[in-house]
C-alpha atoms as a PDB file:
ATOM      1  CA  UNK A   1      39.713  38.424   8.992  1.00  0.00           C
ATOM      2  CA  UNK A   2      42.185  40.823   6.662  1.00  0.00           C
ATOM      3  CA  UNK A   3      40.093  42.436   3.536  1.00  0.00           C
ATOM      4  CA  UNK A   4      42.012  44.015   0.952  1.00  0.00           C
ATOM      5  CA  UNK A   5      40.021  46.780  -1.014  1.00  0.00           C
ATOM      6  CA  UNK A   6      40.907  44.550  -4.113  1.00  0.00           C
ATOM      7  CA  UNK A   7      38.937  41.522  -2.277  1.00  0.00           C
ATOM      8  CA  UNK A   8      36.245  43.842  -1.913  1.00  0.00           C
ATOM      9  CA  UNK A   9      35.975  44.686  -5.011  1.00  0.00           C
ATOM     10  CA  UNK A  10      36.160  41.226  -6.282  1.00  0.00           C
ATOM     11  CA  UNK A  11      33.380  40.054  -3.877  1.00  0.00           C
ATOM     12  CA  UNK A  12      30.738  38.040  -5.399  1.00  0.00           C
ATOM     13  CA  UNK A  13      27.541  36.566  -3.984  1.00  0.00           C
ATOM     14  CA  UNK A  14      25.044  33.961  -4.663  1.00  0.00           C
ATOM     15  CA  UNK A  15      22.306  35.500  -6.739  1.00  0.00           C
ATOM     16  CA  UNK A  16      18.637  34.729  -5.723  1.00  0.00           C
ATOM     17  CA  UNK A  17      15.369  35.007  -6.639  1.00  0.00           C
ATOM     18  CA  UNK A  18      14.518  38.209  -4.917  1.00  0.00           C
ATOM     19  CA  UNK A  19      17.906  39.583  -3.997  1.00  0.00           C
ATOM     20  CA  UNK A  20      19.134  42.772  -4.519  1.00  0.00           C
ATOM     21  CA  UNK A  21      19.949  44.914  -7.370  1.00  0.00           C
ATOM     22  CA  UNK A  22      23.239  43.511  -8.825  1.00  0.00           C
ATOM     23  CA  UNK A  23      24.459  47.158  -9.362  1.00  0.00           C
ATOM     24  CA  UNK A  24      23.742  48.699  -6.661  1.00  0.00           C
ATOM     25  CA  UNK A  25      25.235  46.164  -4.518  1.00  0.00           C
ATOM     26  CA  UNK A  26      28.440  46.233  -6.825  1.00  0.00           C
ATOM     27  CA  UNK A  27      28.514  50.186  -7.140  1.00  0.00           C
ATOM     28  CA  UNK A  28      28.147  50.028  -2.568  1.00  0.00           C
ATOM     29  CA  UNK A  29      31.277  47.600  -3.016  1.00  0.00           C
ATOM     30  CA  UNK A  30      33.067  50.271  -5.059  1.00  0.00           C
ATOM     31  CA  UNK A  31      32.599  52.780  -2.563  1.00  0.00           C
ATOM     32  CA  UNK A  32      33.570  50.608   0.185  1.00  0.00           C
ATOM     33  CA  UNK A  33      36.501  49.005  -1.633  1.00  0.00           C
ATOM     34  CA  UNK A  34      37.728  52.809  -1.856  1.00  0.00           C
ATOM     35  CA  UNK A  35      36.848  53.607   1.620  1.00  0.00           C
ATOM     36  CA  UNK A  36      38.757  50.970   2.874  1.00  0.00           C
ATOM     37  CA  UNK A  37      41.839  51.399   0.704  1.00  0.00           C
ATOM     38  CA  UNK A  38      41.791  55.359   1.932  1.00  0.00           C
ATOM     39  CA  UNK A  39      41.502  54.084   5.609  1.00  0.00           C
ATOM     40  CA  UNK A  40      44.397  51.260   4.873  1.00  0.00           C
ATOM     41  CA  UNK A  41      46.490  54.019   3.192  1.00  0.00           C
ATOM     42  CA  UNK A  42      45.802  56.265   6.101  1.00  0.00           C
ATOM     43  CA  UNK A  43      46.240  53.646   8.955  1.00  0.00           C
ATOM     44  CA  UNK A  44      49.693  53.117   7.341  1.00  0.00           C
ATOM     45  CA  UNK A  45      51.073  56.333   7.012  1.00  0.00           C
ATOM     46  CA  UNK A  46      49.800  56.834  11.093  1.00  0.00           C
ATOM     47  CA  UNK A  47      51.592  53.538  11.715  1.00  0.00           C
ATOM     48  CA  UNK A  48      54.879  55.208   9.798  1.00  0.00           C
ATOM     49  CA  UNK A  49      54.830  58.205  11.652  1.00  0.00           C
ATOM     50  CA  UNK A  50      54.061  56.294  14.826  1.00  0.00           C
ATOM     51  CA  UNK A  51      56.743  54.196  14.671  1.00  0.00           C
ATOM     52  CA  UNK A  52      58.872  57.790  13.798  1.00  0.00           C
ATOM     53  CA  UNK A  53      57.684  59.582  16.957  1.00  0.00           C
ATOM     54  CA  UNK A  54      58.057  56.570  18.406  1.00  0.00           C
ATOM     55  CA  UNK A  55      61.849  56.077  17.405  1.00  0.00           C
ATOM     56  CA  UNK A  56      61.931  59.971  18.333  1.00  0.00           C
ATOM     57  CA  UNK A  57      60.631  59.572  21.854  1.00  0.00           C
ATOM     58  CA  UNK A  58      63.639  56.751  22.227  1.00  0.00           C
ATOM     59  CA  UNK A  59      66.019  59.218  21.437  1.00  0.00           C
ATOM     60  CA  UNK A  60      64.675  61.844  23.250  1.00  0.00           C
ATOM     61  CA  UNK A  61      64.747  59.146  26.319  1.00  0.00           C
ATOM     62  CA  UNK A  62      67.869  57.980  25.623  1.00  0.00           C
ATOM     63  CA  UNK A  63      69.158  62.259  25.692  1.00  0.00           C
ATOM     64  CA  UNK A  64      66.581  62.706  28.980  1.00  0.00           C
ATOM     65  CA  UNK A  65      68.718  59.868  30.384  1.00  0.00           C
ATOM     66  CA  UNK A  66      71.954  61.401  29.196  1.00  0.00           C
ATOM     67  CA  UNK A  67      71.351  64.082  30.635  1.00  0.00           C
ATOM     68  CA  UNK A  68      69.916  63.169  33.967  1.00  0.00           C
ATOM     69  CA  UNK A  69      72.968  60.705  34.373  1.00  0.00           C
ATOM     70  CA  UNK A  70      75.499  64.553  33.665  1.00  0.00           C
ATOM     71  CA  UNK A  71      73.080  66.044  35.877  1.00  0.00           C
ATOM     72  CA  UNK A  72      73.305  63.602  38.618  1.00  0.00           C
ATOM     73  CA  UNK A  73      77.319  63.404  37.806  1.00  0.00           C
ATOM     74  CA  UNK A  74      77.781  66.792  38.062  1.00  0.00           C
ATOM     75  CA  UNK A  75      75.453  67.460  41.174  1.00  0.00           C
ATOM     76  CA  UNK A  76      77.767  64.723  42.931  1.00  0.00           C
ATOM     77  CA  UNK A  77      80.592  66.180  41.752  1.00  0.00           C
ATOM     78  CA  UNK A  78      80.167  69.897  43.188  1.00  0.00           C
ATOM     79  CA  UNK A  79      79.199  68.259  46.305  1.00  0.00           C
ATOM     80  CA  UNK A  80      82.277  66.702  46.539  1.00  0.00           C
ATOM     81  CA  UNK A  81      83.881  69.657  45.559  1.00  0.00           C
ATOM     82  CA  UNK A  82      81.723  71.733  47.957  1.00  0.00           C
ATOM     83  CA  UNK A  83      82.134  68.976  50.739  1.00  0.00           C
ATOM     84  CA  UNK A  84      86.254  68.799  49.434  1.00  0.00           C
ATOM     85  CA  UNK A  85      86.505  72.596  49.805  1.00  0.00           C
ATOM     86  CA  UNK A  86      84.868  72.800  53.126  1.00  0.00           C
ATOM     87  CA  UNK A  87      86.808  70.119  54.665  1.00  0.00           C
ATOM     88  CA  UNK A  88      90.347  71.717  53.760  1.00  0.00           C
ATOM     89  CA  UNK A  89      88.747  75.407  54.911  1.00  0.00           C
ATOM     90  CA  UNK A  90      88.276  73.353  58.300  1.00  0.00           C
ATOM     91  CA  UNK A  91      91.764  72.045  58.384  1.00  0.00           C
ATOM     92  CA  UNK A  92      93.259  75.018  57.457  1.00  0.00           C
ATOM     93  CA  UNK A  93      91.567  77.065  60.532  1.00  0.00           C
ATOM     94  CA  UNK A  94      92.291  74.180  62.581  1.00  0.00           C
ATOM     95  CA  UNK A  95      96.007  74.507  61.121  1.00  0.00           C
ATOM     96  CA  UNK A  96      95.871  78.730  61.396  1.00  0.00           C
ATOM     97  CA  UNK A  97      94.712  77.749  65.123  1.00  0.00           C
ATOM     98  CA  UNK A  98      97.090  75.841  66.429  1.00  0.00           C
ATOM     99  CA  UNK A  99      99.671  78.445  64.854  1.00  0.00           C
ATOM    100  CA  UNK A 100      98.221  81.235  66.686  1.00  0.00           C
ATOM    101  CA  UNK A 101      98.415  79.299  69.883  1.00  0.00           C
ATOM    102  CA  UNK A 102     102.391  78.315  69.314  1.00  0.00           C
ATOM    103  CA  UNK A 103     102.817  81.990  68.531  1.00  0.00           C
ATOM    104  CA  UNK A 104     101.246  83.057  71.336  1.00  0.00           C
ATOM    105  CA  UNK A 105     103.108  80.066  73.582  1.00  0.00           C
ATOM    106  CA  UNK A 106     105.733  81.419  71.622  1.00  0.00           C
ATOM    107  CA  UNK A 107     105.380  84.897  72.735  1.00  0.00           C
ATOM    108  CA  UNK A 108     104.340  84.647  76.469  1.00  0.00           C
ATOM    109  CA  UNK A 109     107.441  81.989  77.051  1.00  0.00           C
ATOM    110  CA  UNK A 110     109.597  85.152  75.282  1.00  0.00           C
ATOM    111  CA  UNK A 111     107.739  87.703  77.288  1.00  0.00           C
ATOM    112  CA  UNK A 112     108.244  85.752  80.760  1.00  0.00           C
ATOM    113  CA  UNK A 113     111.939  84.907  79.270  1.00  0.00           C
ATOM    114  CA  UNK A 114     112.679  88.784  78.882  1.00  0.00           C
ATOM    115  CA  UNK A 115     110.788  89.903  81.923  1.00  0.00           C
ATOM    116  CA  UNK A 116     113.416  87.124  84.115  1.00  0.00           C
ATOM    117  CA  UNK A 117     116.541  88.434  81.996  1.00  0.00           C
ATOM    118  CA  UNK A 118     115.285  91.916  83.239  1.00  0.00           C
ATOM    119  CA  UNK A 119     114.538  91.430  86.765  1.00  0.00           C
ATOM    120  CA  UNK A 120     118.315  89.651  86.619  1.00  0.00           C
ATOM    121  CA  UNK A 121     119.704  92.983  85.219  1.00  0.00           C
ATOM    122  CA  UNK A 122     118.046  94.884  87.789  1.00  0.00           C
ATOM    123  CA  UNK A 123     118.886  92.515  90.930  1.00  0.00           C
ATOM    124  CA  UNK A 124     122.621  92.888  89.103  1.00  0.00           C
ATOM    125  CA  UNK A 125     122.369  96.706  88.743  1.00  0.00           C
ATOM    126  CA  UNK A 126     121.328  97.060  92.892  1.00  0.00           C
ATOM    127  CA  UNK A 127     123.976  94.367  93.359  1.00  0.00           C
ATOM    128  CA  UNK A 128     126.579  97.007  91.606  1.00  0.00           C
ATOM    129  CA  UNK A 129     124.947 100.069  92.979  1.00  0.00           C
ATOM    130  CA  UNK A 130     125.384  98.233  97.028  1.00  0.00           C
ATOM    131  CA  UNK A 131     128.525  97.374  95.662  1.00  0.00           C
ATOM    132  CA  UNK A 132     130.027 100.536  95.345  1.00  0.00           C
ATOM    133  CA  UNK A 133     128.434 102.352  97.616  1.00  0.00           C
ATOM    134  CA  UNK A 134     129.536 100.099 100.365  1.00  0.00           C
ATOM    135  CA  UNK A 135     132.992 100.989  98.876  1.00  0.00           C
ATOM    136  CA  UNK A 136     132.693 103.928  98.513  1.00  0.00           C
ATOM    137  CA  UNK A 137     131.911 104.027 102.676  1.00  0.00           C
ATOM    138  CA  UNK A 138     135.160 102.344 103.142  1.00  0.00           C
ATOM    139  CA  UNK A 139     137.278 104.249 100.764  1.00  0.00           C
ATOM    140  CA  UNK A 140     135.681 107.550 102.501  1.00  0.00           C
ATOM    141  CA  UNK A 141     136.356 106.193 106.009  1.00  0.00           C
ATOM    142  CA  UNK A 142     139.493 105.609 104.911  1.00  0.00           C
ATOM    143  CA  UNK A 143     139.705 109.023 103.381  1.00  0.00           C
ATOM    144  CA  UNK A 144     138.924 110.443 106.753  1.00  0.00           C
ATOM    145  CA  UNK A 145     141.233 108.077 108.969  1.00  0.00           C
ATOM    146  CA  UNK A 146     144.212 108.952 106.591  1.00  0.00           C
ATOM    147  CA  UNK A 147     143.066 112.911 106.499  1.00  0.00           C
ATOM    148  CA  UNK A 148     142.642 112.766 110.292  1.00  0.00           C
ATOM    149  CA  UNK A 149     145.771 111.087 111.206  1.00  0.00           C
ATOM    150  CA  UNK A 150     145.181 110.279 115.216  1.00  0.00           C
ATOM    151  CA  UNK A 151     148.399 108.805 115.626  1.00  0.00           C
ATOM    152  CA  UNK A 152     150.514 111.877 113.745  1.00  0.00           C
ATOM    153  CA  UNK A 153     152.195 108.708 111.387  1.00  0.00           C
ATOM    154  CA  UNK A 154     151.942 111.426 108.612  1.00  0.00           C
ATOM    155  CA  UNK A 155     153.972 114.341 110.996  1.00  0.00           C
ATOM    156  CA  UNK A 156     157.370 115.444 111.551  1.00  0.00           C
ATOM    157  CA  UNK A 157     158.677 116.370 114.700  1.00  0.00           C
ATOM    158  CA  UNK A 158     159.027 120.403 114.731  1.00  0.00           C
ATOM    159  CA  UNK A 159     163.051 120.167 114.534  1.00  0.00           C
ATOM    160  CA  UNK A 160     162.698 117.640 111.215  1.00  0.00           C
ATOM    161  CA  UNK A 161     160.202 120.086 109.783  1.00  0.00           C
ATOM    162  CA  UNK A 162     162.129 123.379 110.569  1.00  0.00           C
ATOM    163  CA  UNK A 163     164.899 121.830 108.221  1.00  0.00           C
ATOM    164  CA  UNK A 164     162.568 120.843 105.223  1.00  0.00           C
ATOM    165  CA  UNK A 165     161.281 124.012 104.996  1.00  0.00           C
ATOM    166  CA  UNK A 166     165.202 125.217 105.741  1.00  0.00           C
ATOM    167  CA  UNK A 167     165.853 122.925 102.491  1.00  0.00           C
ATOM    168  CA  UNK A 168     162.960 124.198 100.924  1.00  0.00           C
ATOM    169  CA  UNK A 169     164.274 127.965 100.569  1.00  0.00           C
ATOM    170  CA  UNK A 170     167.678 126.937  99.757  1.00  0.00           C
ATOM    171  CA  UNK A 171     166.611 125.331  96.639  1.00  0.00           C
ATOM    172  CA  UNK A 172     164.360 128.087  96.478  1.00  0.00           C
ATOM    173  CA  UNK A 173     167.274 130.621  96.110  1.00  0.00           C
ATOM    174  CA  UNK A 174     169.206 128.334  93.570  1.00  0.00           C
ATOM    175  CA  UNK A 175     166.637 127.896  91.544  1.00  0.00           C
ATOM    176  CA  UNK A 176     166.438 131.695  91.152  1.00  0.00           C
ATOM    177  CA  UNK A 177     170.200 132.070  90.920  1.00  0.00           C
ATOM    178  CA  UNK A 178     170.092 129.187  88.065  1.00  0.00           C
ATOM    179  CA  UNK A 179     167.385 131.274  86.000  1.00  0.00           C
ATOM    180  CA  UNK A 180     169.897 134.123  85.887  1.00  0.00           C
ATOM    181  CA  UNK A 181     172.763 132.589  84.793  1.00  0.00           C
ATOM    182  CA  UNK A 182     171.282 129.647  82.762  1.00  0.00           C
ATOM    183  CA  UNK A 183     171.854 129.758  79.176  1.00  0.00           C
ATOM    184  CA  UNK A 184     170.161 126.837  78.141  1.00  0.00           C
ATOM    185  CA  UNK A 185     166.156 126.567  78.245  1.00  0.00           C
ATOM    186  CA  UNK A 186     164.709 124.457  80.429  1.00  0.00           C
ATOM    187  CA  UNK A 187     168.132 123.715  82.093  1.00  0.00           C
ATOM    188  CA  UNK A 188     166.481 125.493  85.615  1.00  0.00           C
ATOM    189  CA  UNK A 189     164.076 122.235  85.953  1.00  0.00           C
ATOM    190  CA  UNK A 190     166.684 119.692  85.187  1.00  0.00           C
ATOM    191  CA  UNK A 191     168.392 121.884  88.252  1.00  0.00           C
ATOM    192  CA  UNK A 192     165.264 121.687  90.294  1.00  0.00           C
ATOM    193  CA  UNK A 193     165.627 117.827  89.750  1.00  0.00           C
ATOM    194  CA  UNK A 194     169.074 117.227  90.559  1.00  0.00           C
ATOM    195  CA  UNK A 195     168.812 119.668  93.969  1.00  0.00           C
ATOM    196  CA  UNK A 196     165.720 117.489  94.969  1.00  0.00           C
ATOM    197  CA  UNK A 197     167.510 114.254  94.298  1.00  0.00           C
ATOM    198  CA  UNK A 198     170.257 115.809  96.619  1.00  0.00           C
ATOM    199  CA  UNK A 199     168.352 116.883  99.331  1.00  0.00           C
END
């Protein structure tokens, strides 16, 4: 049962032969009516502000929420940045890897290509060198052979040689006459020629 402090007030009872002392009971009904409309007044404004903090904790939720769901959001978010970033670090050392190895394929295929062109040269170089040494042999054999002469292909009989060198000091003697009486420079070669051409 609701009791307003004006019902209170207003409040009447059956009077009796012995009951109790009409004032005192109304003056207790005073008091009481104001009690209660103090504790009604009060009990309101606590319901107001209730219902504020309560409307203020709902907001406050509603922000907690907020930002648990940008927490959350960005906590997923640098892990897939963080799982992202370490992925691509992986592929790129598996990339720089299999680099390295083609540059070092690379390299020992030059190498061993370079070290063949080489041993080539060299094999060509003691090819030359056997080459011309074993020439050089036969062009000193034949050196010697023609330098020996065994079979005297190369010599004159003594009565042939008596008259080159016979030949010899007559164009000897005109050659000297020539450079006394030739006027013209150089003419005592172009006599030297002609007496060799006919001897």
């Amino acid at each position: 049962m609701k009791l307003s402090a004006l019902e209170i007030k207003q409040q009447s009872f059956t009077k009796s032969l012995r009951g109790y002392d009409v004032a005192e009971v109304q003056s207790f009904l005073n008091v009481v009516s104001n009690e209660w409309e103090h504790l009604s007044n009060r009990s309101r404004d606590q319901e107001r502000e209730i219902q504020r903090l309560t409307e203020k904790l709902q907001h406050y939720q509603k922000v907690e929420e907020a930002l648990h769901e940008t927490l959350q959001t960005a906590k997923e978010s640098a892990e897939q940045r963080v799982n992202s970033s370490r992925q691509e670090a992986q592929n790129r050392i598996a990339k720089a890897e299999l680099e390295a190895d083609k540059i070092v394929r690379d390299a020992q295929q030059e190498r061993q290509f370079i070290r063949q062109s080489i041993q080539r040269l060299l094999e060509r170089r003691h090819e030359i060198i056997r080459g011309m040494e074993s020439y050089l042999e036969l062009a000193t054999e034949s050196l010697e052979s023609f330098r020996r002469d065994d079979s005297s292909t190369f010599s004159l009989p003594r009565e042939d040689a008596q008259d080159v060198s016979d030949a010899r000091n007559g164009a000897e003697e005109k050659k000297k006459k020539t450079k006394k009486t030739s006027p013209v420079p150089g003419a005592e070669d172009l006599d030297d020629l002609i007496d060799d051409l006919d001897d």
